[in-house]
C-alpha atoms as a PDB file:
ATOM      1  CA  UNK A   1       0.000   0.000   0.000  1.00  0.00           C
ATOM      2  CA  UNK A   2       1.036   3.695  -0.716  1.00  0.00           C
ATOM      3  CA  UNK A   3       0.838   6.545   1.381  1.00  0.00           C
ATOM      4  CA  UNK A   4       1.662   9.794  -0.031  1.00  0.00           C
ATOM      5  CA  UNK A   5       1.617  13.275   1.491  1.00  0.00           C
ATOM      6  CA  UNK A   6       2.426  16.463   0.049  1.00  0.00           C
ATOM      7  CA  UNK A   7       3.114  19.801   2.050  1.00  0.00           C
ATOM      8  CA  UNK A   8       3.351  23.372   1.111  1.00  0.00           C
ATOM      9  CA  UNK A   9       4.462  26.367   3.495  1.00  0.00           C
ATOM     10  CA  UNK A  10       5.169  29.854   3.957  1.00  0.00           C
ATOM     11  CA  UNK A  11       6.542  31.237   6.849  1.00  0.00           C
ATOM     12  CA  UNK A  12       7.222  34.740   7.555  1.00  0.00           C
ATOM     13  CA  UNK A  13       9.996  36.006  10.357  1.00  0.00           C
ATOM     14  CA  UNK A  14      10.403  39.288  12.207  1.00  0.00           C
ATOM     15  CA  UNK A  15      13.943  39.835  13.800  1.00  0.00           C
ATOM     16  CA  UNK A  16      15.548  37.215  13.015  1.00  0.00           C
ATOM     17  CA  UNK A  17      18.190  35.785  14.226  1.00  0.00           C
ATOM     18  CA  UNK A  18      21.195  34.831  12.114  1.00  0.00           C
ATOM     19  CA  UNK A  19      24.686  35.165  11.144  1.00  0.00           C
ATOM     20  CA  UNK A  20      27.044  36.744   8.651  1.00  0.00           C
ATOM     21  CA  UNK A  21      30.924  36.431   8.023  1.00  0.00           C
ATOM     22  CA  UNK A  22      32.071  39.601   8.927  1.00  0.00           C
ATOM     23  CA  UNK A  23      36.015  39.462   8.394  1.00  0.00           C
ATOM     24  CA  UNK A  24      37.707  35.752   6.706  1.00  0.00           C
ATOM     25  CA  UNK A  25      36.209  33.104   9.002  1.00  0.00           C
ATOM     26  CA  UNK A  26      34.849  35.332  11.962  1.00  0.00           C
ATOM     27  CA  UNK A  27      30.787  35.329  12.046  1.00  0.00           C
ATOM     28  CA  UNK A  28      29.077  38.079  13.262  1.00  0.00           C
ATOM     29  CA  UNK A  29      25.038  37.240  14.905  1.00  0.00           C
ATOM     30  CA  UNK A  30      22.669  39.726  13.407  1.00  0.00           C
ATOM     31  CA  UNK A  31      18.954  40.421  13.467  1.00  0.00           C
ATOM     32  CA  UNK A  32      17.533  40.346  10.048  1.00  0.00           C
ATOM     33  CA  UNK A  33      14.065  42.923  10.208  1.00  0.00           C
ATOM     34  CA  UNK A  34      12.136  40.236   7.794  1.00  0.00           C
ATOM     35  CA  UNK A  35      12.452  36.992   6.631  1.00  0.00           C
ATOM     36  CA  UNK A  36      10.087  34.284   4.674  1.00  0.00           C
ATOM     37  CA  UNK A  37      10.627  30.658   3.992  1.00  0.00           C
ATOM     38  CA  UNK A  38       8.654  28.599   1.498  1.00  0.00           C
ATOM     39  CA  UNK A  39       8.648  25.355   0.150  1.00  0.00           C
ATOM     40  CA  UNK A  40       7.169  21.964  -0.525  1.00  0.00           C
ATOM     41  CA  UNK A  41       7.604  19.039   1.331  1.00  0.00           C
ATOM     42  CA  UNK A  42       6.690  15.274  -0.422  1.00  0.00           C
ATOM     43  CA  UNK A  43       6.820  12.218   0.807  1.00  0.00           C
ATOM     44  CA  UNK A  44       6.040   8.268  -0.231  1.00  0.00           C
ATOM     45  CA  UNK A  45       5.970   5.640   1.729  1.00  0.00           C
ATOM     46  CA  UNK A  46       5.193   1.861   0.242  1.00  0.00           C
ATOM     47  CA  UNK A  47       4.650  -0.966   1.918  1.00  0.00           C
ATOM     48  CA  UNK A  48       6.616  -3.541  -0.619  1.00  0.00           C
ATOM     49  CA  UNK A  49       5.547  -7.090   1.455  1.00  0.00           C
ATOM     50  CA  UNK A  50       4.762  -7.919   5.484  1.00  0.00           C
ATOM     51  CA  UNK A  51       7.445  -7.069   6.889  1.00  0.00           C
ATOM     52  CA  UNK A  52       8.987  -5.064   4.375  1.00  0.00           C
ATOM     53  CA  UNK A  53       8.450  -1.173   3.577  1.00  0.00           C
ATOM     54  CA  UNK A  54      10.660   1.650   1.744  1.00  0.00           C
ATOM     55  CA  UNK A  55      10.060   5.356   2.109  1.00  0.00           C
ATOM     56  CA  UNK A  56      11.222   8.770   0.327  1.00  0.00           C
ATOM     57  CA  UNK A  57      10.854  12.321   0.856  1.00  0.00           C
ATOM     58  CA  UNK A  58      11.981  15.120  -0.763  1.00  0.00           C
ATOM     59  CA  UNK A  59      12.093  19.072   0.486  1.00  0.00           C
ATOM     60  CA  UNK A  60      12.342  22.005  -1.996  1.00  0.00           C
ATOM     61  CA  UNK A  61      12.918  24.707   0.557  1.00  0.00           C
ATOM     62  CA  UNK A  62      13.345  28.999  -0.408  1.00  0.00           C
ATOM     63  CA  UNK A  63      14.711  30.393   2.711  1.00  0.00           C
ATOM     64  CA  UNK A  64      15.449  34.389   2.063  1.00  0.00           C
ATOM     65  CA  UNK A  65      16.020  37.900   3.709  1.00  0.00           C
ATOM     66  CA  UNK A  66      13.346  39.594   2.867  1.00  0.00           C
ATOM     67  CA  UNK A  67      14.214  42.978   4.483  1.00  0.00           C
ATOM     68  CA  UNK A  68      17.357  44.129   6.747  1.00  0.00           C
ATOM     69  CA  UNK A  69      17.603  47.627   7.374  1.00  0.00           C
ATOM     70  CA  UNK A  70      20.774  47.582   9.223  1.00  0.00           C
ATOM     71  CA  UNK A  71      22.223  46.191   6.171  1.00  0.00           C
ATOM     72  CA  UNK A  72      20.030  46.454   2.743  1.00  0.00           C
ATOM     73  CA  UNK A  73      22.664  44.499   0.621  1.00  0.00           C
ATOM     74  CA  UNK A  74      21.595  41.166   1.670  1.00  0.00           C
ATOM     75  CA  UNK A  75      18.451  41.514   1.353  1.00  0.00           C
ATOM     76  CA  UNK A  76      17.036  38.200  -1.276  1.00  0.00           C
ATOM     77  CA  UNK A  77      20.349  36.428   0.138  1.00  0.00           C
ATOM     78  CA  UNK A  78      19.813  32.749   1.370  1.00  0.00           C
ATOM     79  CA  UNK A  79      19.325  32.593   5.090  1.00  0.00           C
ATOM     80  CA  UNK A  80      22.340  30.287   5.874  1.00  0.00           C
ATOM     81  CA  UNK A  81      22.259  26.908   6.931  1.00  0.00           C
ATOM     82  CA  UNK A  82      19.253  26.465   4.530  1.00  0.00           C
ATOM     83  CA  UNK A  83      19.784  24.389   1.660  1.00  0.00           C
ATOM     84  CA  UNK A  84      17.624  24.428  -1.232  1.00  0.00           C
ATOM     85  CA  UNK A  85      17.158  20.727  -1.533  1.00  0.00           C
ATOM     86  CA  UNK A  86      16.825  17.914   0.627  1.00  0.00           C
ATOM     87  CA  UNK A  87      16.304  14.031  -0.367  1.00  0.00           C
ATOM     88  CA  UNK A  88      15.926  10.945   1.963  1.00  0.00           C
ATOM     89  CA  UNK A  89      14.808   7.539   0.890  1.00  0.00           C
ATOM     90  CA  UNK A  90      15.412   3.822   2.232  1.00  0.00           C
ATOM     91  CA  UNK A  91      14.077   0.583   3.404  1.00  0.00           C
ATOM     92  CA  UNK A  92      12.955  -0.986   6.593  1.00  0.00           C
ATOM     93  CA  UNK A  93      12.505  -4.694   7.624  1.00  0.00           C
ATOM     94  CA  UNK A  94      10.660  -4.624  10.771  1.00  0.00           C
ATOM     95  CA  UNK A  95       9.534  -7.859  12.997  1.00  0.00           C
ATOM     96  CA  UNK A  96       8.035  -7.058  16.176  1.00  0.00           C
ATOM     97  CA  UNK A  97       9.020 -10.479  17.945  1.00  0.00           C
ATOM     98  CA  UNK A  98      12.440  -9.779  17.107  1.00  0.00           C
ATOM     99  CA  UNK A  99      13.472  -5.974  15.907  1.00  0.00           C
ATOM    100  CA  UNK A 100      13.197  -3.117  13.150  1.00  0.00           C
ATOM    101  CA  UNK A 101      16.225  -2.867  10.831  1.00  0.00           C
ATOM    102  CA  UNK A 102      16.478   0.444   8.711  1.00  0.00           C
ATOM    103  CA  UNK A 103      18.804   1.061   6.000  1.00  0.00           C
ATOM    104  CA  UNK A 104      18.944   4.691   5.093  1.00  0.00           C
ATOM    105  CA  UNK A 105      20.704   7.586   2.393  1.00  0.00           C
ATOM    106  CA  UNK A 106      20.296  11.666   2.410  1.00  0.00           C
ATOM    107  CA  UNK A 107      20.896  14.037   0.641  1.00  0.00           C
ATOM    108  CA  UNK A 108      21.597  17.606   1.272  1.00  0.00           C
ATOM    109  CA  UNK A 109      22.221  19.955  -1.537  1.00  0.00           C
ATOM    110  CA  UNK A 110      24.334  22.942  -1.202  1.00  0.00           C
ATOM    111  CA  UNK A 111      23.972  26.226   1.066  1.00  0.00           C
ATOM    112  CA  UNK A 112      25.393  29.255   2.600  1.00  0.00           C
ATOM    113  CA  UNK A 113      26.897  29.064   6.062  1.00  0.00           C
ATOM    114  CA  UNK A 114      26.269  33.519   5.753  1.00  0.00           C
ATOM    115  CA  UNK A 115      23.368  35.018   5.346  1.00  0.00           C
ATOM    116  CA  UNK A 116      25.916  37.546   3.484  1.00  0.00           C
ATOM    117  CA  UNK A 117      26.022  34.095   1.156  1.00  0.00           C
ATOM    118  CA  UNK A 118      29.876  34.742   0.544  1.00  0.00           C
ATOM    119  CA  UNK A 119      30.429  30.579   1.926  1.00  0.00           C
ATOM    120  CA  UNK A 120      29.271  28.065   0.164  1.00  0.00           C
ATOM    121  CA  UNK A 121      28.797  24.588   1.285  1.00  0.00           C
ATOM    122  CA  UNK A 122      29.241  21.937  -0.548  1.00  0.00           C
ATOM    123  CA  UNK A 123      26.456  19.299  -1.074  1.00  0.00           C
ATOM    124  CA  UNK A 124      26.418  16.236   0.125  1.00  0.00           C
ATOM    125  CA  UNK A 125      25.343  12.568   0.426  1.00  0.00           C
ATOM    126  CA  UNK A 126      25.319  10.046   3.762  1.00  0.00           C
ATOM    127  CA  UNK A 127      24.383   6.692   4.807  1.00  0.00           C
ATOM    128  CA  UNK A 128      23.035   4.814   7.908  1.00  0.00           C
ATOM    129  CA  UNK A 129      21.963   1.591   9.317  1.00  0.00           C
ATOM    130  CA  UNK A 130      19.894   1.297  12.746  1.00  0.00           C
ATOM    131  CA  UNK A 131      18.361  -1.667  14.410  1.00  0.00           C
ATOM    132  CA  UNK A 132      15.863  -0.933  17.158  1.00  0.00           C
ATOM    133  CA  UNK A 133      14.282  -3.608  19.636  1.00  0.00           C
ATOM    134  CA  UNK A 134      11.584  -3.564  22.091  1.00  0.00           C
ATOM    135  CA  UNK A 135      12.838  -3.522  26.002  1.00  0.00           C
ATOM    136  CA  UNK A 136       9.537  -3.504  27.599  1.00  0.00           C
ATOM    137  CA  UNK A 137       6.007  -1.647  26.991  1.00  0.00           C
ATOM    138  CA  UNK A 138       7.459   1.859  27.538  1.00  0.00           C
ATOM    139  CA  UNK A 139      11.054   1.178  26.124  1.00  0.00           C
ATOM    140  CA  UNK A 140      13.292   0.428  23.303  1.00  0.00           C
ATOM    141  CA  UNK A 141      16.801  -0.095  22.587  1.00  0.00           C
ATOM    142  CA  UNK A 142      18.894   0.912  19.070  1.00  0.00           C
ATOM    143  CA  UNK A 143      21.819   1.276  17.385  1.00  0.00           C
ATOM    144  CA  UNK A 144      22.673   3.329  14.622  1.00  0.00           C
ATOM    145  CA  UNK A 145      25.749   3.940  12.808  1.00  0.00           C
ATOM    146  CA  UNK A 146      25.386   7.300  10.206  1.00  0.00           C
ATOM    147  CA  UNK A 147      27.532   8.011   7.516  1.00  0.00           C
ATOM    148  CA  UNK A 148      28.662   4.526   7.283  1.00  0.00           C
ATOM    149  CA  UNK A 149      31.026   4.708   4.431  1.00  0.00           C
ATOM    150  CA  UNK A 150      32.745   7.590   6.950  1.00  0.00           C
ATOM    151  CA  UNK A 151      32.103  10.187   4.118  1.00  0.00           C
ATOM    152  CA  UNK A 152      33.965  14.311   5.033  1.00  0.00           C
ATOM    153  CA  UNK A 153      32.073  16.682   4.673  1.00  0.00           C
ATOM    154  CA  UNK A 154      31.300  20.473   5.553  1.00  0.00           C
ATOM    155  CA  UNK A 155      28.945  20.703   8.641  1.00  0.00           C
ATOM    156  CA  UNK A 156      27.339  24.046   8.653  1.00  0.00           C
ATOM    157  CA  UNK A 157      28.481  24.975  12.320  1.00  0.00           C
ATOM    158  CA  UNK A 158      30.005  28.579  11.669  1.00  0.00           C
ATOM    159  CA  UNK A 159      33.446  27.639  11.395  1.00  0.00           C
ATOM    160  CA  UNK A 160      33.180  25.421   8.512  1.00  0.00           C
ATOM    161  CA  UNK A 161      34.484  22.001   9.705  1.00  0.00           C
ATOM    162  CA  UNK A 162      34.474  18.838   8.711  1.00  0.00           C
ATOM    163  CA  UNK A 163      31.648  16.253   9.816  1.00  0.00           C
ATOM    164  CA  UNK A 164      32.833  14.129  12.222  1.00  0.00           C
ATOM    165  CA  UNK A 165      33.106  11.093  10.424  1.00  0.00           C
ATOM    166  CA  UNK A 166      31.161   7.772  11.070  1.00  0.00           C
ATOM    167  CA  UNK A 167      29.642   7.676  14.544  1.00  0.00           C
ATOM    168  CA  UNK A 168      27.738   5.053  16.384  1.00  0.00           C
END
């Protein structure tokens, strides 16, 4: 069986909160007069037998300044940390007697670490695996290793460093 949903929004800010590089790799916090972020957000999920299912999703997301009166000129820049695109999909063998497995990929497109949009981020694509079991009505235990294949890349954390590697 399918399930679909689709979602639209449109969200308007007033001061907010953000950041722009200021001088080489120092970030300076700033609040941006307007703001307004839009997008769509899709997702399928498919049941493929009993115990199997897959799902997808995809986000188209417009993040902008829409005013800044301290500072006009980056006004229709990117807020940062917002990337355009996002894309997750996998697969999921779950058997309640025993435990859920989950085999996952994302994708996250490039963005701006400044709302001043002068660094770029590059895109980027990770993996995981989790396995979750039932401890009792009210508990449950997992493990989950992300980025399995121990990918680098650029985390958007205002110093732009590299992901931490694969982490359990």
């Amino acid at each position: 069986a399918f399930l679909t949903r689709i979602t639209f929004y449109d969200s308007y800010g007033d001061d907010f909160i953000g950041n722009r590089l200021s001088t080489g790799t120092t970030y300076q916090v700033d609040n941006f007069t307007k703001v307004r972020m839009r997008g769509i957000e899709a997702e399928l999920n498919y049941r493929i037998a009993r115990r199997w299912s897959s799902f997808m999703n995809y986000t188209y997301n417009k993040a902008t300044v829409e005013k800044n009166e301290p500072e006009p000129s980056i006004e229709g820049n990117y807020l940062e940390n917002s990337p355009p695109n996002k894309f997750n999909m996998g697969v999921s063998y779950d058997n309640p007697a025993f435990f859920k497995l989950t085999a996952a990929g994302k994708y996250v497109d490039v963005m701006y670490s400044d709302a001043g949009n002068e660094e770029k981020l590059k895109a980027y694509a990770i993996y995981s695996v989790s396995v979750k079991r039932k401890a009792g009505k009210h508990f449950d235990l997992a493990l989950k290793c992300e980025n399995i294949f121990n990918r680098e890349y650029e985390i958007p954390d205002h110093t732009v460093q590299k992901a931490p590697g694969r982490f359990w």
